[in-house]
Protein backbone atom coordinates (compact mmCIF):
# COMPACT_ATOMS: atom_id res chain seq x y z
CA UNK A 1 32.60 68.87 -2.58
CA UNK A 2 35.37 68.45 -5.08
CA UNK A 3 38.09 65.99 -5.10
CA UNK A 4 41.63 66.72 -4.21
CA UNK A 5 44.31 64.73 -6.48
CA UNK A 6 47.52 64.61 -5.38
CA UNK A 7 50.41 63.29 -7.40
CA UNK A 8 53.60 61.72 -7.10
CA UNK A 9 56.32 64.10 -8.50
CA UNK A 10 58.46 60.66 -8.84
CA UNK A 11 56.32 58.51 -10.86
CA UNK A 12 53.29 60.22 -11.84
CA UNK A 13 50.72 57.64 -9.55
CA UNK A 14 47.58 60.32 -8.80
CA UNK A 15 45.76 59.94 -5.62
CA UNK A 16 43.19 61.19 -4.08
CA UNK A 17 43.32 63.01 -0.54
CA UNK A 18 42.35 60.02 1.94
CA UNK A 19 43.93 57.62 0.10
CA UNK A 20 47.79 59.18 0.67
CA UNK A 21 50.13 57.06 3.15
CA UNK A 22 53.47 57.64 4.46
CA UNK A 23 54.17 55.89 0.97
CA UNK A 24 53.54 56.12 -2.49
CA UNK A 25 52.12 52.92 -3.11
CA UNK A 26 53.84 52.62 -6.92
CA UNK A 27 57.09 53.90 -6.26
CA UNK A 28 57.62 54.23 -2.89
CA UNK A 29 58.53 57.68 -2.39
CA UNK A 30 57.66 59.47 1.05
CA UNK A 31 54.76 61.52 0.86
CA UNK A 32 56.08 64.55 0.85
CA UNK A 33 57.01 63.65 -2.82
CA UNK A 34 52.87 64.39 -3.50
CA UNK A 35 52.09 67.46 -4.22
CA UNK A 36 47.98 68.52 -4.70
CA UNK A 37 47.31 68.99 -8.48
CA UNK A 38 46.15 72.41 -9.66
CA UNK A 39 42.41 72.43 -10.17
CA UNK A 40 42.34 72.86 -13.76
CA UNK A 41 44.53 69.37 -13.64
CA UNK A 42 42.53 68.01 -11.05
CA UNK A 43 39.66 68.55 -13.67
CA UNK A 44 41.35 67.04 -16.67
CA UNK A 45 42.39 63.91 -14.90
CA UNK A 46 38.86 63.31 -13.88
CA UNK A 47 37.05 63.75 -16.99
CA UNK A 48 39.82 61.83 -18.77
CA UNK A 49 39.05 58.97 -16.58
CA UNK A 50 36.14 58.10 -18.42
CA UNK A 51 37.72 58.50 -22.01
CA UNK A 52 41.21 56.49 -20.92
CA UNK A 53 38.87 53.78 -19.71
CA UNK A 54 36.69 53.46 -23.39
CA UNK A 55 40.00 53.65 -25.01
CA UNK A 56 41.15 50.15 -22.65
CA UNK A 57 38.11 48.85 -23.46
CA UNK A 58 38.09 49.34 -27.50
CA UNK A 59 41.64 47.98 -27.16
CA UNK A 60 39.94 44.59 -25.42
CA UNK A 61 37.41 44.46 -28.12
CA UNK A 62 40.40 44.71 -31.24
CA UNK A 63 41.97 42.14 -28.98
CA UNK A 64 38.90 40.14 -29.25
CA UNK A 65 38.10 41.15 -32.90
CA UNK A 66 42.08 39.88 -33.69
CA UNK A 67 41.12 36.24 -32.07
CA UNK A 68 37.73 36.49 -34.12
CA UNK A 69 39.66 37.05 -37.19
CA UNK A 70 42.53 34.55 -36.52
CA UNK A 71 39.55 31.61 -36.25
CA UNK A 72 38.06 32.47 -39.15
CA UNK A 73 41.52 32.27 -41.12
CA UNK A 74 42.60 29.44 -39.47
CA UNK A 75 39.06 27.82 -40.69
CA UNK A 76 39.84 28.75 -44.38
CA UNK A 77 36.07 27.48 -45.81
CA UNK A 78 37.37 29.96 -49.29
CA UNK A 79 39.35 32.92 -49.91
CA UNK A 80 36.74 35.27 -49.68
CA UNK A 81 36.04 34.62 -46.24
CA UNK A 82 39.39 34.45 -45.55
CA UNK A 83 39.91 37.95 -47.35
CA UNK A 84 37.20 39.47 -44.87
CA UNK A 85 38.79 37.98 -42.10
CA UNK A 86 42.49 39.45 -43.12
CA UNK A 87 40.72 42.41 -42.78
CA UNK A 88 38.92 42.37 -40.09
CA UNK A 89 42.04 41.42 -37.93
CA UNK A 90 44.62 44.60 -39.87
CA UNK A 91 41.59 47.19 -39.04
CA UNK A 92 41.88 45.82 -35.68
CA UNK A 93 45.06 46.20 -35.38
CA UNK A 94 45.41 50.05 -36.78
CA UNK A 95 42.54 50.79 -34.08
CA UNK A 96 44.31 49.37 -31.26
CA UNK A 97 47.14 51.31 -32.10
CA UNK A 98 45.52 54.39 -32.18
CA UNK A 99 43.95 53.91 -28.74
CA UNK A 100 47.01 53.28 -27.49
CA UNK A 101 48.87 56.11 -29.28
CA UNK A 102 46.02 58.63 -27.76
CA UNK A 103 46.16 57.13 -24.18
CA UNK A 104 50.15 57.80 -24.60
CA UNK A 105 49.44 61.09 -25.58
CA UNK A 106 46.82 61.56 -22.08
CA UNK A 107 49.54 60.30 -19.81
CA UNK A 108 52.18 62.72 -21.58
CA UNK A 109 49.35 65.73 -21.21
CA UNK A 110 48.89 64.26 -17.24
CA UNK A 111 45.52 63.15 -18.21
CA UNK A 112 45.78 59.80 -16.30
């Protein structure tokens, strides 16, 4: 059986079938304000689910990696540690931005 997604022409929120109320549970906007998504967005939404969620999670681990990297500057033992460090934390920084870039660019396509 395939899933029905319905979504909030006000706000974007995506539900599925049973879990509509007389509300939209971001926005509040009646439920007549849902309309079901076509199939070939239904599809889309649900195999970006699993991509938009590695994308949150690589953006944890630069968040992570950026602590890492702080601690290790912050400890200073000699400037080429420090250098790798420096490093460490601006790569993690240019990869969080890109995972955020492309999840921007999912929500704009109504991939989440």
């Amino acid at each position: 059986m395939e899933k029905k997604l319905f979504k909030c022409e006000v706000c974007g929120q995506i539900l599925e079938e049973g879990q509509l109320e007389d509300k939209c549970p971001k926005c509040g906007a009646p439920r007549e304000k849902f309309h079901e998504m076509s199939e070939e967005d239904t599809a889309k939404s649900l195999r970006s689910e699993k991509t938009n969620d590695l994308h949150a999670r690589l953006i944890d681990l630069t968040n992570k990696l950026e602590a890492l990297a702080d601690a290790g500057i912050e400890d200073n033992l000699d400037p080429s540690c420090v250098n790798i460090f420096k490093r460490a934390k601006a790569k993690a920084n240019f990869l969080r931005r890109l995972a955020r870039a492309e999840i921007a660019g999912h929500i704009a396509k109504g991939k989440w």
